[in-house]
N, C-alpha and C. Protein backbone atom coordinates (compact mmCIF):
# COMPACT_ATOMS: atom_id res chain seq x y z
N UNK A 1 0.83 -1.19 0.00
CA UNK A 1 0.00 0.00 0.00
C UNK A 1 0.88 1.26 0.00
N UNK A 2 2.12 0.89 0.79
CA UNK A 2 2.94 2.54 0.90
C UNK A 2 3.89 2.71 -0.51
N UNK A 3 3.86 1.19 -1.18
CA UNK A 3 4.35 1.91 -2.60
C UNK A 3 3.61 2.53 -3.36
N UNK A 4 2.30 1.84 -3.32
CA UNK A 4 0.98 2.86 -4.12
C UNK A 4 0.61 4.21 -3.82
N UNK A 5 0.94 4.78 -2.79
CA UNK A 5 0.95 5.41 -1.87
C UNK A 5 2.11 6.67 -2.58
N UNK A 6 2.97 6.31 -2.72
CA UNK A 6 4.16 6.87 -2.96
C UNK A 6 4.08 7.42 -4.80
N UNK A 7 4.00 6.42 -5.53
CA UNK A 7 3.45 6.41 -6.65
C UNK A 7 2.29 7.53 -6.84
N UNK A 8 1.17 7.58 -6.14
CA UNK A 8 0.18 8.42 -6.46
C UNK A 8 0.60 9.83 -5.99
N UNK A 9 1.65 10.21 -4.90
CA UNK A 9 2.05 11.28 -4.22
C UNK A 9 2.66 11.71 -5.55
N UNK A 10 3.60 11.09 -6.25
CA UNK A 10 4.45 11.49 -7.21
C UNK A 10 3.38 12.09 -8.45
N UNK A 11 3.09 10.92 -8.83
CA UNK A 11 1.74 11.18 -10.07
C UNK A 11 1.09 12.91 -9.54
N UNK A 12 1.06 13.06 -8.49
CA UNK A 12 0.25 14.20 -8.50
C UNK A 12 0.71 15.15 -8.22
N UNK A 13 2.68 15.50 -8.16
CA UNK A 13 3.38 16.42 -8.69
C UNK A 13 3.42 16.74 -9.39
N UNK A 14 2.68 16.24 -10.77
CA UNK A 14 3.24 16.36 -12.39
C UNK A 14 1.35 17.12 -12.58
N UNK A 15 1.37 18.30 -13.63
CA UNK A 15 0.07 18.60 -14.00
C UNK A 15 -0.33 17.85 -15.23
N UNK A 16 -1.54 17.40 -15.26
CA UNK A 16 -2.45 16.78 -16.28
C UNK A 16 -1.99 17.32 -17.38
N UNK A 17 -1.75 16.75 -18.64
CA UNK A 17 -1.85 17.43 -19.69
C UNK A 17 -3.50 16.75 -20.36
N UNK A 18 -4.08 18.37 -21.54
CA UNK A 18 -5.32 17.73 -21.64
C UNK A 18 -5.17 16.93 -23.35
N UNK A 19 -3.73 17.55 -23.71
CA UNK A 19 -3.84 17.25 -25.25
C UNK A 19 -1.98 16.52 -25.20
N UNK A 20 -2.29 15.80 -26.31
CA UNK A 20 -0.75 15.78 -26.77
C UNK A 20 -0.01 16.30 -27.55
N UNK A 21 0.98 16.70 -26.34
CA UNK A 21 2.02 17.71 -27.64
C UNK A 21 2.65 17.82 -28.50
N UNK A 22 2.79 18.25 -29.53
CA UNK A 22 3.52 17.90 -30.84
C UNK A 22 4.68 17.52 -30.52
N UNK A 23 5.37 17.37 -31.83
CA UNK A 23 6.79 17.03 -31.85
C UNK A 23 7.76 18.13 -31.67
N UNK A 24 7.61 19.33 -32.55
CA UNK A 24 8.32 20.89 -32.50
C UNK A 24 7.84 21.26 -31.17
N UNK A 25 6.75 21.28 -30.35
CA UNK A 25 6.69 21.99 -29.24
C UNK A 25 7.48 21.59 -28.13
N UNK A 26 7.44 20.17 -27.90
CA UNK A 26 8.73 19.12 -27.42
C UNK A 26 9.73 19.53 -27.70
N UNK A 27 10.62 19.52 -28.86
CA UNK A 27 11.52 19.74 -29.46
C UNK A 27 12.01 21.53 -28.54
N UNK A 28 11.19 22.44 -28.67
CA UNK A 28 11.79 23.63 -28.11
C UNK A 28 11.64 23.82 -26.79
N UNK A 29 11.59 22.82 -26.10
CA UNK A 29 11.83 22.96 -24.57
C UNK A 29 13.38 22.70 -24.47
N UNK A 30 13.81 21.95 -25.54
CA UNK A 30 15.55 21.83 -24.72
C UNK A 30 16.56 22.42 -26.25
N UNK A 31 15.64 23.12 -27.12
CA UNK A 31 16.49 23.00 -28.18
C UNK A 31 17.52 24.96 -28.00
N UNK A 32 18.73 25.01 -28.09
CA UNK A 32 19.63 25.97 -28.19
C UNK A 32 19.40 26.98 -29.30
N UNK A 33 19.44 27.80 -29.28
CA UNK A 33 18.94 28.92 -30.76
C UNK A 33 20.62 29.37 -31.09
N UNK A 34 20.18 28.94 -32.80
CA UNK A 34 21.28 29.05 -33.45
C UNK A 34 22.22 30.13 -33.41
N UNK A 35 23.90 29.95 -33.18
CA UNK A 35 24.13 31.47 -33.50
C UNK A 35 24.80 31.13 -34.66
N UNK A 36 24.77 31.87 -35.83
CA UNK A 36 25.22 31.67 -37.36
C UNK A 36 27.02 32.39 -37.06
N UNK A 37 27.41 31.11 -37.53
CA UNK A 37 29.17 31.85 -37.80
C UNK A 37 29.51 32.72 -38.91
N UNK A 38 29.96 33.47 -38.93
CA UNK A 38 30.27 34.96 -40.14
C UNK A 38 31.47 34.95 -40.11
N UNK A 39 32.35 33.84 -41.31
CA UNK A 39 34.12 34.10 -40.84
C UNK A 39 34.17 35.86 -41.31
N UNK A 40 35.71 35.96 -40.90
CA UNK A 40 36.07 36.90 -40.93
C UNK A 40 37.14 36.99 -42.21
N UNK A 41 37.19 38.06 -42.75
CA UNK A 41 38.06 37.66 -44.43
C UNK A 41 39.49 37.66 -44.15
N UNK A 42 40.18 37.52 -42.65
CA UNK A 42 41.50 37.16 -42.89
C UNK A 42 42.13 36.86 -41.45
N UNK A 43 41.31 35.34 -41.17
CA UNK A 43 41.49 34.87 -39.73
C UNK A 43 41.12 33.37 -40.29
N UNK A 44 41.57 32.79 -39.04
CA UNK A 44 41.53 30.94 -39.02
C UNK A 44 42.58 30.56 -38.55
N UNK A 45 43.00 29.48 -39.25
CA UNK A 45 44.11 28.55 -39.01
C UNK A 45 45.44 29.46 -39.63
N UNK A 46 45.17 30.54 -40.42
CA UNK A 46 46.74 31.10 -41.15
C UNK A 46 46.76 32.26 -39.69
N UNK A 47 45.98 32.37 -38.98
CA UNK A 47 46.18 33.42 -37.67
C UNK A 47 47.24 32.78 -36.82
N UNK A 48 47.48 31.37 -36.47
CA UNK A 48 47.63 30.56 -35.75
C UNK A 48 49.30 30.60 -35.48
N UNK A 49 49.76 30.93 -34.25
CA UNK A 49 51.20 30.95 -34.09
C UNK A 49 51.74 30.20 -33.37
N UNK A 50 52.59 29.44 -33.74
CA UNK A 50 53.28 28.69 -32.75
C UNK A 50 54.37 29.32 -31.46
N UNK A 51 54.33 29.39 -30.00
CA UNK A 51 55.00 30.33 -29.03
C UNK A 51 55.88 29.14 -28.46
N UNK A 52 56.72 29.44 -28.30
CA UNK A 52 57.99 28.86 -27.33
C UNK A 52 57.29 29.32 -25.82
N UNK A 53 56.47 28.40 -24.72
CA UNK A 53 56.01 28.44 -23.60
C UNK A 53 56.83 27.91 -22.71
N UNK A 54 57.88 28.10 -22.83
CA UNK A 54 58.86 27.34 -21.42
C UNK A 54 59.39 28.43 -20.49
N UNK A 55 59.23 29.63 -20.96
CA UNK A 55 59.70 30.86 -20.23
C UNK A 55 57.97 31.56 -19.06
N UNK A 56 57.33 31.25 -19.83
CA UNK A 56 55.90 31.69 -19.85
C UNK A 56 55.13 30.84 -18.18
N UNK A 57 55.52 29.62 -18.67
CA UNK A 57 54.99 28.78 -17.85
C UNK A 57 55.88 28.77 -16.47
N UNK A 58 56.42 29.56 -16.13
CA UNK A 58 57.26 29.73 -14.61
C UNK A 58 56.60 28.73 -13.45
N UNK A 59 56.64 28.48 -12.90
CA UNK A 59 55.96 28.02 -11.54
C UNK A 59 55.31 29.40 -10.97
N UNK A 60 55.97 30.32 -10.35
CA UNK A 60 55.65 31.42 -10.32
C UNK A 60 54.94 32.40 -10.34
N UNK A 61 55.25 32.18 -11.81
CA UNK A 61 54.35 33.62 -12.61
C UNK A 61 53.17 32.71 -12.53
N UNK A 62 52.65 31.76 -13.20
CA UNK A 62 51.25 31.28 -12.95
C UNK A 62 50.64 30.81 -11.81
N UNK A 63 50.90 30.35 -10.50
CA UNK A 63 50.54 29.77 -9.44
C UNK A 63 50.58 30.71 -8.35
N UNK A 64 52.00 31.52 -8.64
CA UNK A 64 51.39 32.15 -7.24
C UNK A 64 50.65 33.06 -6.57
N UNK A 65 49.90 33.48 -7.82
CA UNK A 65 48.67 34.75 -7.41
C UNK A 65 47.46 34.11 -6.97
N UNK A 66 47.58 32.55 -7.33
CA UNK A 66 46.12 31.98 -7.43
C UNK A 66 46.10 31.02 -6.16
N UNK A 67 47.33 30.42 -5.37
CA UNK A 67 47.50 30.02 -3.83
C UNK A 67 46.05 29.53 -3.36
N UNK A 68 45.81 28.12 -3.30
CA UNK A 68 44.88 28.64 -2.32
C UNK A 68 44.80 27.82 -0.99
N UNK A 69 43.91 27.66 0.21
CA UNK A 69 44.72 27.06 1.41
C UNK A 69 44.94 25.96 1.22
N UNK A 70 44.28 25.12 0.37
CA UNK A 70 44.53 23.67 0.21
C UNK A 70 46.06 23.96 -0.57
N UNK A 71 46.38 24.45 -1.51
CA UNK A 71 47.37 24.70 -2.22
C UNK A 71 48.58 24.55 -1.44
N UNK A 72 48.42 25.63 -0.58
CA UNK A 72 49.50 26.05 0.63
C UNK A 72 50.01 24.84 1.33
N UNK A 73 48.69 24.10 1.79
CA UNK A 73 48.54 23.06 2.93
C UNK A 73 49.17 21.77 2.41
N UNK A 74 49.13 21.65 0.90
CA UNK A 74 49.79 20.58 0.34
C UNK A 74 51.29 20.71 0.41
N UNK A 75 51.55 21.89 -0.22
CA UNK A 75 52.59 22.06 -0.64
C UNK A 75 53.61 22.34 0.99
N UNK A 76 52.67 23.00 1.90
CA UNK A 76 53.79 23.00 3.08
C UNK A 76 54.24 21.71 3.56
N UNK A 77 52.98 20.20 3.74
CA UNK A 77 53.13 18.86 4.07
C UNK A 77 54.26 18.68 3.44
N UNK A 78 54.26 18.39 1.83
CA UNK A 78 55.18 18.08 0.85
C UNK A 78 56.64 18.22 1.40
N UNK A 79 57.22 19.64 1.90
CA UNK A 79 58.33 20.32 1.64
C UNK A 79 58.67 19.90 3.08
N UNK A 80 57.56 19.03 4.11
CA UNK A 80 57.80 18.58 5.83
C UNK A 80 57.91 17.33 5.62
N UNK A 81 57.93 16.65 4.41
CA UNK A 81 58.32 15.41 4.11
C UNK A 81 56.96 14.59 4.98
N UNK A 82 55.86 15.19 5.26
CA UNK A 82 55.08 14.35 5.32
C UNK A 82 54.15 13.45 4.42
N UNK A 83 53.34 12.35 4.60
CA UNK A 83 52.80 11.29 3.99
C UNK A 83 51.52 12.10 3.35
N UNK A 84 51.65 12.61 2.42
CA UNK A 84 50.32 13.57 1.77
C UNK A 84 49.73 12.36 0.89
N UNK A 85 50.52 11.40 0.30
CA UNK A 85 50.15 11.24 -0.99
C UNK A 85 49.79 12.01 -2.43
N UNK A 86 49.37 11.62 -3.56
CA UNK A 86 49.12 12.69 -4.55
C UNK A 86 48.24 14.10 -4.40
N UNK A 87 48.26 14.74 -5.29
CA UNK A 87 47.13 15.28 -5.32
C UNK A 87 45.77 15.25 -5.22
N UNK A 88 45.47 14.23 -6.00
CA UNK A 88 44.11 13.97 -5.81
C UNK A 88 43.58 13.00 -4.20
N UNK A 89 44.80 12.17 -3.85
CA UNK A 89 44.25 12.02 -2.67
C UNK A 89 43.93 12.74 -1.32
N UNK A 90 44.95 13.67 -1.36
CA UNK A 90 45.00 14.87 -0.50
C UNK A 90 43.48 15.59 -0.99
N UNK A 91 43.30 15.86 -1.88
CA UNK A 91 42.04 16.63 -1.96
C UNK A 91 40.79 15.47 -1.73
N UNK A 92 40.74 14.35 -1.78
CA UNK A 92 39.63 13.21 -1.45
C UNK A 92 39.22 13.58 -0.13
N UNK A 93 40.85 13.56 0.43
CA UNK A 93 40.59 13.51 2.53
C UNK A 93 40.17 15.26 2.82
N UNK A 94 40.42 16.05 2.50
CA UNK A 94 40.33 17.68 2.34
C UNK A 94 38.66 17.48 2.17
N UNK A 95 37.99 16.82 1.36
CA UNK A 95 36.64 17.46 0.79
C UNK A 95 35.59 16.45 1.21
N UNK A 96 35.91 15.36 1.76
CA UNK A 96 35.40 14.18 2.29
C UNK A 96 34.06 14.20 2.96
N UNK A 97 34.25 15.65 4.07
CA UNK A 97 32.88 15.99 4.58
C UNK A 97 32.48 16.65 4.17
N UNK A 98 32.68 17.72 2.96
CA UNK A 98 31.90 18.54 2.12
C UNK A 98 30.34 17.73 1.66
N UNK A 99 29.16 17.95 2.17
CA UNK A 99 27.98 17.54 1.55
C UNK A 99 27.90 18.10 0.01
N UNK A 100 27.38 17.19 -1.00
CA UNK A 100 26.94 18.15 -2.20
C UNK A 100 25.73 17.86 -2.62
N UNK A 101 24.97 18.48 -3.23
CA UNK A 101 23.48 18.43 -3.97
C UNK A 101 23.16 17.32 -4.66
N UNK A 102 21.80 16.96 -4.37
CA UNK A 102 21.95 15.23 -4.79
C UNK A 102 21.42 16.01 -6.32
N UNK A 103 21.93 14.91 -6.56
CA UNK A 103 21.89 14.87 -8.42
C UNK A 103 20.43 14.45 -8.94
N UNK A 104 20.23 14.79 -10.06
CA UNK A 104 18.87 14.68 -10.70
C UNK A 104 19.23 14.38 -12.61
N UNK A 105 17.97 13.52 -12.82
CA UNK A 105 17.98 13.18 -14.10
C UNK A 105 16.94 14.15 -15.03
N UNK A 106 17.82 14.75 -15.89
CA UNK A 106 16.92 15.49 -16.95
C UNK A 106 17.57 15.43 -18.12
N UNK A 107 17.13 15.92 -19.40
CA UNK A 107 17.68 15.39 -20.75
C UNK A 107 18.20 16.69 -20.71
N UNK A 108 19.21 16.88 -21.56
CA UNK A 108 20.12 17.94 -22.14
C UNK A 108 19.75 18.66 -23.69
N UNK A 109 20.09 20.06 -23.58
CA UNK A 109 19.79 20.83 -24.73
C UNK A 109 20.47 20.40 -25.39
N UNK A 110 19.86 20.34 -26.64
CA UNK A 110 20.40 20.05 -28.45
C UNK A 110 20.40 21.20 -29.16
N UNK A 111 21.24 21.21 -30.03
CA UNK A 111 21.03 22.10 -31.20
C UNK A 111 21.29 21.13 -32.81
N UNK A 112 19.67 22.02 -32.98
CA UNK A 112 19.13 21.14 -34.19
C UNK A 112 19.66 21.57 -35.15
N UNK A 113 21.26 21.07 -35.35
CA UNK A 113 22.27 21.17 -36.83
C UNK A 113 23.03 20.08 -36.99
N UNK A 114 23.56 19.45 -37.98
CA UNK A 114 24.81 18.43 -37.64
C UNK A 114 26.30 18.35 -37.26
N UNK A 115 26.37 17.81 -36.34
CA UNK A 115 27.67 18.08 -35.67
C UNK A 115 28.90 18.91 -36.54
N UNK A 116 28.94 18.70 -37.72
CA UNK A 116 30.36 19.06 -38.30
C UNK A 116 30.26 20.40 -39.24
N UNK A 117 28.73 20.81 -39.01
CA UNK A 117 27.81 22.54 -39.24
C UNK A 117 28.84 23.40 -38.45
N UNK A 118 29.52 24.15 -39.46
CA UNK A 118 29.85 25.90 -38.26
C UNK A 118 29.00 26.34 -37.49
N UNK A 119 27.97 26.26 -37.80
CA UNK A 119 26.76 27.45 -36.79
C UNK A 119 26.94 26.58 -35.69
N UNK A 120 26.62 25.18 -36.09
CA UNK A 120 26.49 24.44 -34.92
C UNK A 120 27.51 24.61 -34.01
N UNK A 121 28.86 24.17 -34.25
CA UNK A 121 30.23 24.31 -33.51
C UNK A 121 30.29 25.91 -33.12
N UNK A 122 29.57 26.97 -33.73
CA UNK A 122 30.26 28.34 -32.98
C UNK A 122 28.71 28.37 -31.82
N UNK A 123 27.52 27.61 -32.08
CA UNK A 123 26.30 27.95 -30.87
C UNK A 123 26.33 26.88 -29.89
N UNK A 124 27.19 25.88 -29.89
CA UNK A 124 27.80 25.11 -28.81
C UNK A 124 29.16 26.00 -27.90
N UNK A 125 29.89 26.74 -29.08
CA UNK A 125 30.70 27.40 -27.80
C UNK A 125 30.49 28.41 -27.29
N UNK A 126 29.42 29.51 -28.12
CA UNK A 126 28.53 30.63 -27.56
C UNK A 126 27.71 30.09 -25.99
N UNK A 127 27.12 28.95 -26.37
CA UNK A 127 26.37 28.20 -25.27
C UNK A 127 27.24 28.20 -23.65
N UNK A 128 28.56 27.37 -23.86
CA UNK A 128 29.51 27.13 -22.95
C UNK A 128 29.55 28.58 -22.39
N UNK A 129 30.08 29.60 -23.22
CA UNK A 129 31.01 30.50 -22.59
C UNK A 129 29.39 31.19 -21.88
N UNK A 130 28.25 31.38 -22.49
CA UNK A 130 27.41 31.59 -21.74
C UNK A 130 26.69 31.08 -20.13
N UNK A 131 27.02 29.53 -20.12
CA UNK A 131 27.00 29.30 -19.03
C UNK A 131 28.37 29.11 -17.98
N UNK A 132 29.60 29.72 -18.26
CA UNK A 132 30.87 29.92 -17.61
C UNK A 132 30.56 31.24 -17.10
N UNK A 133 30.21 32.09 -17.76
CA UNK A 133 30.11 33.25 -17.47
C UNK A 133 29.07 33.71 -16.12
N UNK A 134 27.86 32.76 -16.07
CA UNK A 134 26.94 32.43 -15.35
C UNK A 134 27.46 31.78 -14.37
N UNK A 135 28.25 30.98 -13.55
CA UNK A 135 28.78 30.66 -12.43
C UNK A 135 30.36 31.16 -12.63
N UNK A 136 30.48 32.69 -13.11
CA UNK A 136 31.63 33.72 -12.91
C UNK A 136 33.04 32.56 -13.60
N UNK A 137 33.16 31.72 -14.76
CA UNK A 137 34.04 31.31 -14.71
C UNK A 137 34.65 31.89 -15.80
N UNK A 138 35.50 32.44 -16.04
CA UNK A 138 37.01 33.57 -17.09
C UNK A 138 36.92 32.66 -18.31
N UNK A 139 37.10 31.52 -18.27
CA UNK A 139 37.62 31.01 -19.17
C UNK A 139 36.80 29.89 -19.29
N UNK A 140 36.35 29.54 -20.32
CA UNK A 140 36.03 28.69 -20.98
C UNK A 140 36.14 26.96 -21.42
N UNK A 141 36.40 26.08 -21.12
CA UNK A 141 37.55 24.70 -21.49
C UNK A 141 35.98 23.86 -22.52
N UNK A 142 36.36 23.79 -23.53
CA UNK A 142 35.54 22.75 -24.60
C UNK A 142 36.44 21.57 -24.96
N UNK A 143 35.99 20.47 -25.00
CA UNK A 143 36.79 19.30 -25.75
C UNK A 143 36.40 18.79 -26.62
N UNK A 144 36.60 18.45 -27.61
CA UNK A 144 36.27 17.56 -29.01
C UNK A 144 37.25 16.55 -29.69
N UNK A 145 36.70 15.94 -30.39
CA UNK A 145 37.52 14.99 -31.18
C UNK A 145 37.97 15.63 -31.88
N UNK A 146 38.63 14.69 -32.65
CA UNK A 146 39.64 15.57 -34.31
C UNK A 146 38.87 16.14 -35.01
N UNK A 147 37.71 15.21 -35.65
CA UNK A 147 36.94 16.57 -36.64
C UNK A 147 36.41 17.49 -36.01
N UNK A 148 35.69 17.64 -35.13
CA UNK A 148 35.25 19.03 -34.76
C UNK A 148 36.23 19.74 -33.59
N UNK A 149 36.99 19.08 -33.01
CA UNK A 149 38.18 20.02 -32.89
C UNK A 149 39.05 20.85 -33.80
N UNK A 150 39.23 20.34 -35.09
CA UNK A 150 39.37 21.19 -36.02
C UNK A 150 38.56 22.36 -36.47
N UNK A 151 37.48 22.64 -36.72
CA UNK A 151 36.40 23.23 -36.86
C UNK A 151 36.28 24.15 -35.61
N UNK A 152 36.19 23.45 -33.96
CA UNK A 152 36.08 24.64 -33.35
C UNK A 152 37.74 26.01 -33.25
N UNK A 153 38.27 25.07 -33.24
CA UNK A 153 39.70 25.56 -33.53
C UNK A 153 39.31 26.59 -34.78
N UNK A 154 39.31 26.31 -35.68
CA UNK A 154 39.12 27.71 -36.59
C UNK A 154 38.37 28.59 -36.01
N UNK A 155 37.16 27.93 -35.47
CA UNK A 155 36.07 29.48 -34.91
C UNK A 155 36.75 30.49 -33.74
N UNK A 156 37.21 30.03 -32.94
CA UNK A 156 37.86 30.35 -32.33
C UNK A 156 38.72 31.37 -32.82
N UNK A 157 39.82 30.63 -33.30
CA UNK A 157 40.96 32.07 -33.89
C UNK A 157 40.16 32.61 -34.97
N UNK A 158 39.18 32.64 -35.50
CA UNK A 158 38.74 33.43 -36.56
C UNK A 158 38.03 34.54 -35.63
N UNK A 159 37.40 34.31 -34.30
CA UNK A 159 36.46 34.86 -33.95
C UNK A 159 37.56 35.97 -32.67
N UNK A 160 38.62 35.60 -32.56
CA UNK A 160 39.22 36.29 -31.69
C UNK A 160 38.62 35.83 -29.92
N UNK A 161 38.33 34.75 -30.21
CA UNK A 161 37.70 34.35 -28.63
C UNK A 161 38.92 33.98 -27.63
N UNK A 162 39.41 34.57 -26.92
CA UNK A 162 40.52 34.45 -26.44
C UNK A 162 40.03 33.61 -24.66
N UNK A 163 38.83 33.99 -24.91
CA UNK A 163 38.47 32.99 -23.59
C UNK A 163 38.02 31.89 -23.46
N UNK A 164 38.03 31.20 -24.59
CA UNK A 164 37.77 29.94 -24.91
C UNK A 164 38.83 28.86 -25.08
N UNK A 165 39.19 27.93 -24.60
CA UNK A 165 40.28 26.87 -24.39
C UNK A 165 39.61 25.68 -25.34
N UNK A 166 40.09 25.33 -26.39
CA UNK A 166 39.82 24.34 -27.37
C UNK A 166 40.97 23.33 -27.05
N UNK A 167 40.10 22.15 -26.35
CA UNK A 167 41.51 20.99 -25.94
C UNK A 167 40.45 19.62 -26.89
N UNK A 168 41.73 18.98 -27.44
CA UNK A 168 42.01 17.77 -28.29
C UNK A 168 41.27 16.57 -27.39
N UNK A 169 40.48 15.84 -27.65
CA UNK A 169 40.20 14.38 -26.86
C UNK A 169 40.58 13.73 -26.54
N UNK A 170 41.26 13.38 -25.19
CA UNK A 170 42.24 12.21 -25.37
C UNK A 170 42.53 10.74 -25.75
N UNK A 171 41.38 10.10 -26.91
CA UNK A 171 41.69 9.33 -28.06
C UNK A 171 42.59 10.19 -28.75
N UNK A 172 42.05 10.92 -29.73
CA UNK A 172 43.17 11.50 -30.39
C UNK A 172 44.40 12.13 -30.36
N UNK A 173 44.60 12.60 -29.36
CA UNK A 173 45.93 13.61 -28.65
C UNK A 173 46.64 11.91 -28.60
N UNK A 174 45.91 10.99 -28.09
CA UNK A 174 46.51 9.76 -27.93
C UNK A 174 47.44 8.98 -29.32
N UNK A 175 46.06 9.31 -29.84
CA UNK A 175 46.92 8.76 -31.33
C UNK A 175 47.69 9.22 -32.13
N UNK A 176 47.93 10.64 -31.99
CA UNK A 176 48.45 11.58 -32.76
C UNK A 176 50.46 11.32 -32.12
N UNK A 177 50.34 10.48 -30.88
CA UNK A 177 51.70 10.21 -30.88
C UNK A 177 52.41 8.90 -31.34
N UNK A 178 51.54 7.70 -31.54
CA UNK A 178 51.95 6.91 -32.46
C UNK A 178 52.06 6.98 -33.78
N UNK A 179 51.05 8.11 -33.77
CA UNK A 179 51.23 8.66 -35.78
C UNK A 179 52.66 8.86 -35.85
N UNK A 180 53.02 10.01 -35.05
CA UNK A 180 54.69 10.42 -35.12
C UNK A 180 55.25 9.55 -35.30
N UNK A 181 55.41 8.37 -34.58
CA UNK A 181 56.41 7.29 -34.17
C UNK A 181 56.24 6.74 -35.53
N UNK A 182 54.63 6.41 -35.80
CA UNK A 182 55.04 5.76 -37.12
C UNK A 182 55.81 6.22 -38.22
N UNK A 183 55.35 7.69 -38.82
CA UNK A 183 55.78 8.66 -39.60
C UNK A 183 57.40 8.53 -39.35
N UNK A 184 57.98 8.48 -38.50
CA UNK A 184 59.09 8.79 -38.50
C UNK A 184 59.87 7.42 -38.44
N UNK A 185 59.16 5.99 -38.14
CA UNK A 185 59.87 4.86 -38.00
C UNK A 185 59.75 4.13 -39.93
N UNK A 186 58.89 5.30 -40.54
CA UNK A 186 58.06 4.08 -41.86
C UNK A 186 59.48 3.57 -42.23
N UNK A 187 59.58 2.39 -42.86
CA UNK A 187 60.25 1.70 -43.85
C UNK A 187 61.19 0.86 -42.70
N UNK A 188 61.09 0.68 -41.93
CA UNK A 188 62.13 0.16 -40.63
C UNK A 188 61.43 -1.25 -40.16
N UNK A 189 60.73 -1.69 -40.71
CA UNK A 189 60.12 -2.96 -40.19
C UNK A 189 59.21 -3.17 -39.09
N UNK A 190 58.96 -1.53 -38.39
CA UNK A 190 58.08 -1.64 -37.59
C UNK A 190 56.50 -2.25 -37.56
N UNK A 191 56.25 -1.74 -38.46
CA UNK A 191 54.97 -1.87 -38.83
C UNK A 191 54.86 -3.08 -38.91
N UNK A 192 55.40 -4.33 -39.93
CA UNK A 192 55.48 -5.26 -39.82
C UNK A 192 55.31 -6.46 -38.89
N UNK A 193 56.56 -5.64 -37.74
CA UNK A 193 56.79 -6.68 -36.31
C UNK A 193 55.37 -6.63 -35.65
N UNK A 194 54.32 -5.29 -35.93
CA UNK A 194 53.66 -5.30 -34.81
C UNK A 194 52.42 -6.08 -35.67
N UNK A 195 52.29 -6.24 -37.12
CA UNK A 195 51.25 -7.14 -37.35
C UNK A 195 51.19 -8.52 -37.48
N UNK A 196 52.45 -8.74 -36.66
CA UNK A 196 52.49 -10.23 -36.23
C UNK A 196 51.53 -10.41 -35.04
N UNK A 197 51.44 -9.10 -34.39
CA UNK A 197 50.02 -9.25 -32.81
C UNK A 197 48.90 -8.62 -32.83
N UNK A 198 49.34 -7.66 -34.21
CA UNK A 198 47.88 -6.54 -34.01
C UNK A 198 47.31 -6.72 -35.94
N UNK A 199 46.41 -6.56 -35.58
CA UNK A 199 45.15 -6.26 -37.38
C UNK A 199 46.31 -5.14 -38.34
N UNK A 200 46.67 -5.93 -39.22
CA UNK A 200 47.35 -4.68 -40.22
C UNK A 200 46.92 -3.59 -40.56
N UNK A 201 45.39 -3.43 -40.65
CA UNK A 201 44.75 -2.18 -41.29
C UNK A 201 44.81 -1.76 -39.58
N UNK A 202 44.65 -2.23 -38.31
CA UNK A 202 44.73 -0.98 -37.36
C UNK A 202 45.91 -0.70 -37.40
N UNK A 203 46.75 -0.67 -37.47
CA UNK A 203 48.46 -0.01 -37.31
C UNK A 203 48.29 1.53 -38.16
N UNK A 204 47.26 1.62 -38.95
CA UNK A 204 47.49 2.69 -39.73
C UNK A 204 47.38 3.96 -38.87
């Protein structure tokens, strides 16, 4: 009885509908409104510079304005030769009694274009930086695979979005270092030795 009970409590959170709703009216409860990309006549990938970051990346210059007590607290253990373990475990035991918001199931906004569409790729990162901006966050981080990491990568430097961080998937960032190895080992018998254990057409 107290599951029926429970069941009907629920049922009568939700309001009656008297008709059924179309498909488009459905459709624009979660759907994103397009923003149309407009390149620019002399931006993209020829904008694109390669920087020598080893001077840039100091310890220093990037970390130490941003300190924070956990930061401190690690790093003082560390330097007392105490048993911190990594990073991430130190922050497990640090956040352990932190309560957080129980989670809930709802479907996610779409935008009705196909993935490898500009509009689409520049109103997915319009979207992001819109909701970064909304819990105060500077910067931006999107990830994609190779093809549309390529694609957002152009919008990006075409668009001058400098707060947007376009990072590689790590399948591909993955594969992109055996490509090297291969590229640079071809004609050496590598390829060979390894399709004595692996599918010839995957080695490619």
């Amino acid at each position: 009885m107290a599951h029926f009970d429970a069941i009907g409590t629920l049922w009568g959170a939700f309001s009656k509908l008297n008709y059924v709703p179309r498909q488009d009216e459905i459709a624009q409860l979660g759907e994103i409104p397009v923003h149309t990309f407009e390149r620019m006549p002399s931006s993209g990938f020829g904008q694109i510079v390669l920087k020598n970051l080893f001077d840039e990346l100091h310890y220093s210059y990037r970390e130490g304005e941003w300190l924070t007590l956990s930061d401190l607290l690690w790093m003082c253990a560390t330097v007392k030769n105490k048993t911190t373990g990594g990073w991430n475990g130190f922050m497990q035991k640090v956040t352990e009694k932190i309560h957080h918001e129980k989670s809930f199931i709802s479907f996610l906004p779409f935008v009705d274009l196909p993935a490898h569409d500009y509009n689409c790729i520049n109103t997915v990162l319009q979207y992001a930086r819109e909701k970064c901006q909304e819990n105060s966050q500077n910067v931006t981080i999107v990830t994609f695979d190779l093809p549309l990491y390529m694609i957002a990568e152009d919008i990006v430097t075409n668009r001058s979005m400098e707060d947007v961080l376009v990072r590689l998937g790590g399948f591909h960032l993955l594969m992109s270092f055996p490509g090297c190895i291969g590229y640079i080992m071809a004609g050496s018998g590598l390829k060979e030795s390894l399709a004595l254990f692996y599918a010839p057409n995957s080695l490619k």
